[in-house]
N, C-alpha and C. Protein backbone atom coordinates (compact mmCIF):
# COMPACT_ATOMS: atom_id res chain seq x y z
N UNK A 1 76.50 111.83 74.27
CA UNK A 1 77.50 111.58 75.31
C UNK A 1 78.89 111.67 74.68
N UNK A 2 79.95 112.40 75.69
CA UNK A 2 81.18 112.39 74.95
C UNK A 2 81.61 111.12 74.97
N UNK A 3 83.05 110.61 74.20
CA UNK A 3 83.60 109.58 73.96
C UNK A 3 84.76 109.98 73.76
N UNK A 4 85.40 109.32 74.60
CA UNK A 4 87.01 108.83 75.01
C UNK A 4 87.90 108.20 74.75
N UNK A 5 88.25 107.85 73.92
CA UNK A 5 89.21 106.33 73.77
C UNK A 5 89.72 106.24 74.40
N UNK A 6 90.09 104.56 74.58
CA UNK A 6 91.12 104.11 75.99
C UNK A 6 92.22 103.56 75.07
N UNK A 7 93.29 103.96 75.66
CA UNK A 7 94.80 103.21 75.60
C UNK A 7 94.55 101.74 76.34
N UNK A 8 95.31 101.15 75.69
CA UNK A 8 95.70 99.90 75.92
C UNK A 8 96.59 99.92 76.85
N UNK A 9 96.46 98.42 77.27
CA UNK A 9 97.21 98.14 79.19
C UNK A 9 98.47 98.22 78.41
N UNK A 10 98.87 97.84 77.50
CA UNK A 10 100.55 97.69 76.88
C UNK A 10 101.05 98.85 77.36
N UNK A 11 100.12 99.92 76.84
CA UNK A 11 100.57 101.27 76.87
C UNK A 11 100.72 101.89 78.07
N UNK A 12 100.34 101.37 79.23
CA UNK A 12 100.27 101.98 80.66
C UNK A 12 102.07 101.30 81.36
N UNK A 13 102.98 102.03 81.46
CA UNK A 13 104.22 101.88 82.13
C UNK A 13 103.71 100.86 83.32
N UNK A 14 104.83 100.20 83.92
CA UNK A 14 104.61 98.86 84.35
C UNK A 14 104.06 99.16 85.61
N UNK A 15 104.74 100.38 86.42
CA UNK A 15 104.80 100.94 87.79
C UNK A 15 103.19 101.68 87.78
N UNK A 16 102.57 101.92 86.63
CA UNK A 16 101.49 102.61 86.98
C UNK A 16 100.05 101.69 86.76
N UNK A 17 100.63 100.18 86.57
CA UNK A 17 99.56 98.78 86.18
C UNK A 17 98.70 99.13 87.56
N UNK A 18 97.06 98.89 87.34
CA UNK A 18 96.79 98.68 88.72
C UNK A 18 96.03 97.13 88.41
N UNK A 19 95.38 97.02 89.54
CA UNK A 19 94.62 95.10 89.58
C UNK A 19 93.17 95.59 89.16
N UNK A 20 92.64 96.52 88.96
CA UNK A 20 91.38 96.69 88.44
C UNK A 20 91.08 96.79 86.60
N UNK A 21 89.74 96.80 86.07
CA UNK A 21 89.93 97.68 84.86
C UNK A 21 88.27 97.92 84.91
N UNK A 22 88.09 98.58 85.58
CA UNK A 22 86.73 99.12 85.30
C UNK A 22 86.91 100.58 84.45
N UNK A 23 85.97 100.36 83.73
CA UNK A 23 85.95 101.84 82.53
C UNK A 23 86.93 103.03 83.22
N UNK A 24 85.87 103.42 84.36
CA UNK A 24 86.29 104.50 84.73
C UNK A 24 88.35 104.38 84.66
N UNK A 25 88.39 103.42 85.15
CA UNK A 25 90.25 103.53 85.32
C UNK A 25 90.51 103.36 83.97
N UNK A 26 89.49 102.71 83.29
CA UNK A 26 90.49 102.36 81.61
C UNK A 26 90.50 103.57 80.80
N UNK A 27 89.56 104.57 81.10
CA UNK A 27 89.74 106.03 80.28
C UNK A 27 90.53 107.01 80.94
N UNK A 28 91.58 106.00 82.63
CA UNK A 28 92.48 107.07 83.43
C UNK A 28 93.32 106.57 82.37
N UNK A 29 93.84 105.41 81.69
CA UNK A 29 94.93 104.89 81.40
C UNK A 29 95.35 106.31 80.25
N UNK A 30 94.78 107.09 80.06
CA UNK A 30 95.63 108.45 79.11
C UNK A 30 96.50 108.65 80.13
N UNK A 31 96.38 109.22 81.02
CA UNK A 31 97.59 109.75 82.04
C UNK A 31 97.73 108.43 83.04
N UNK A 32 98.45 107.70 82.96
CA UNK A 32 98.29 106.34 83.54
C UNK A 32 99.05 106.33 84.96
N UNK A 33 99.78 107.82 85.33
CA UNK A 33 100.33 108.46 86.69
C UNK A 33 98.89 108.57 87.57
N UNK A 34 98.12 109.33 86.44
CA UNK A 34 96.61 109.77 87.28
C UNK A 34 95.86 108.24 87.91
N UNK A 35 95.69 107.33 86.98
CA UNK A 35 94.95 106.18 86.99
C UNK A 35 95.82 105.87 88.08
N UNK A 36 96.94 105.53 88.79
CA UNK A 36 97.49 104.53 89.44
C UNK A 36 97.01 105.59 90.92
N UNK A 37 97.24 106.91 90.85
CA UNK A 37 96.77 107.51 92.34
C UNK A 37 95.11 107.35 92.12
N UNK A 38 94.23 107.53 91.28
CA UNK A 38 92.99 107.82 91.31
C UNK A 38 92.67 106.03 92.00
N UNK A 39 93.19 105.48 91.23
CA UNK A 39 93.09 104.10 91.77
C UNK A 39 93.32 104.18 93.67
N UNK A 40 94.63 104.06 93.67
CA UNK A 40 94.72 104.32 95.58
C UNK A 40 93.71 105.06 96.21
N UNK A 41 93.39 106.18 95.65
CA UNK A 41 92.48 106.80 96.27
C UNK A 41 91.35 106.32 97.06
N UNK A 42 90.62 105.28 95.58
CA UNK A 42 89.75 104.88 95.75
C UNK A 42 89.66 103.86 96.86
N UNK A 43 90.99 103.07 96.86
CA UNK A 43 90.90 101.92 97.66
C UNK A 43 91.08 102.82 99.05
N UNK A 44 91.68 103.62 98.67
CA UNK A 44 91.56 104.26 100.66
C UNK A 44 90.49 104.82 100.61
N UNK A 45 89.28 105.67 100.28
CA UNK A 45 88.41 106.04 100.58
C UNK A 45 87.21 104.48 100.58
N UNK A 46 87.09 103.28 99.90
CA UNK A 46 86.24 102.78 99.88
C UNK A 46 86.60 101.48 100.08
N UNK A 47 87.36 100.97 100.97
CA UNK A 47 87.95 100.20 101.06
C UNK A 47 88.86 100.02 103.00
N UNK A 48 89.73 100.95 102.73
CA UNK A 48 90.64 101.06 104.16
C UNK A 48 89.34 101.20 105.79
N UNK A 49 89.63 101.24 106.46
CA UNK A 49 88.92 102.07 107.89
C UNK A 49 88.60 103.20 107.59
N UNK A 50 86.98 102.94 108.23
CA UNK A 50 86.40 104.00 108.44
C UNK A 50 85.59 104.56 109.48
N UNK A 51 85.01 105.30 109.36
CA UNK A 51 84.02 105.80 110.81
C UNK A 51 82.62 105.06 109.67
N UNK A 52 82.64 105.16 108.84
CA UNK A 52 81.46 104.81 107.85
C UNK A 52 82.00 103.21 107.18
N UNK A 53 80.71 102.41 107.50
CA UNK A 53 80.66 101.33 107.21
C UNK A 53 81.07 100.91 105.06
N UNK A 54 81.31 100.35 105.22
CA UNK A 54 81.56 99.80 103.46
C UNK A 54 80.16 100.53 102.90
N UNK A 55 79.33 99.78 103.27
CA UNK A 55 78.11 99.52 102.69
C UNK A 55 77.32 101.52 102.56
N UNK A 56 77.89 102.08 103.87
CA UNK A 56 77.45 103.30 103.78
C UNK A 56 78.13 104.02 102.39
N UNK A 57 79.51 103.54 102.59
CA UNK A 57 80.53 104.55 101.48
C UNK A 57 79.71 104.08 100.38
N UNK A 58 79.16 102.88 99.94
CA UNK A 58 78.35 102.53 98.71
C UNK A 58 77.05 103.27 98.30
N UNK A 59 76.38 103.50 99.55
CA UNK A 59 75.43 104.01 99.11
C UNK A 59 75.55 105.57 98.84
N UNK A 60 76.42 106.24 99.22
CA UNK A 60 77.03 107.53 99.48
C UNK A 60 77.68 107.77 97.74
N UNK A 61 78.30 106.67 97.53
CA UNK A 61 78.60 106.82 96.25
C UNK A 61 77.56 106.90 95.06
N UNK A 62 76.54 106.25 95.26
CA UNK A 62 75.28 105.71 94.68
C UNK A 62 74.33 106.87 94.62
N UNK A 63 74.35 107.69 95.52
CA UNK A 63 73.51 108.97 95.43
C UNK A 63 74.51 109.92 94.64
N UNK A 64 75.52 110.36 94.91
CA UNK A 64 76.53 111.39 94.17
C UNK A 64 76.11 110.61 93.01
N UNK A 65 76.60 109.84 92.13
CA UNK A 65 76.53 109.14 91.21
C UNK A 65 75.00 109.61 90.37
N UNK A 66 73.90 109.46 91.24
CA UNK A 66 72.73 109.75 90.58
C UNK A 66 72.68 111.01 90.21
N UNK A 67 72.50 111.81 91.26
CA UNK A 67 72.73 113.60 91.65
C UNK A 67 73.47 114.05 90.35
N UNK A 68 74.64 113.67 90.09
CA UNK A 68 75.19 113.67 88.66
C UNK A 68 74.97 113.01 87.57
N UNK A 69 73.98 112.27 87.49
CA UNK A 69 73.44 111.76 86.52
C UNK A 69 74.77 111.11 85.53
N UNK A 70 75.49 110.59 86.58
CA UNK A 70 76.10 109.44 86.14
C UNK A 70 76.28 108.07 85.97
N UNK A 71 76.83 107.70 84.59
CA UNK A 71 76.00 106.12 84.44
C UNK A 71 77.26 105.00 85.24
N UNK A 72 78.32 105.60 86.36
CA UNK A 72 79.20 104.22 86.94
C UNK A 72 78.20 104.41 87.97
């Protein structure tokens, strides 16, 4: 498996801090512009109103996730 190093929160400019740190965002913190939209993203796709319930967007995520044989 490849490997990534993560920057440290010091290192992420103040405007691009988000309230999470799950891996996935802590290996955005290289481009820490990317991490702060990839972040919004997320909260509007899995989070905001939807026609699809929470629980659907979860499981929706949960299959892509497998399908790619990815370990989040």
């Amino acid at each position: 498996m490849a490997y990534i190093a993560y920057r440290s929160e010091r290192e992420v400019p103040e405007e691009n801090q988000v309230a999470d740190h799950d891996n996935i965002l802590r290996i955005s913190r290289i481009h820490s512009k990317f991490m702060r939209q990839h972040y919004e993203m997320f909260i509007e796709l899995m989070k905001k109103r939807s026609p699809l319930s929470r629980a659907q967007r979860e499981m929706i995520a949960v299959v892509v996730s497998a399908v790619n044989t990815c370990h989040y």
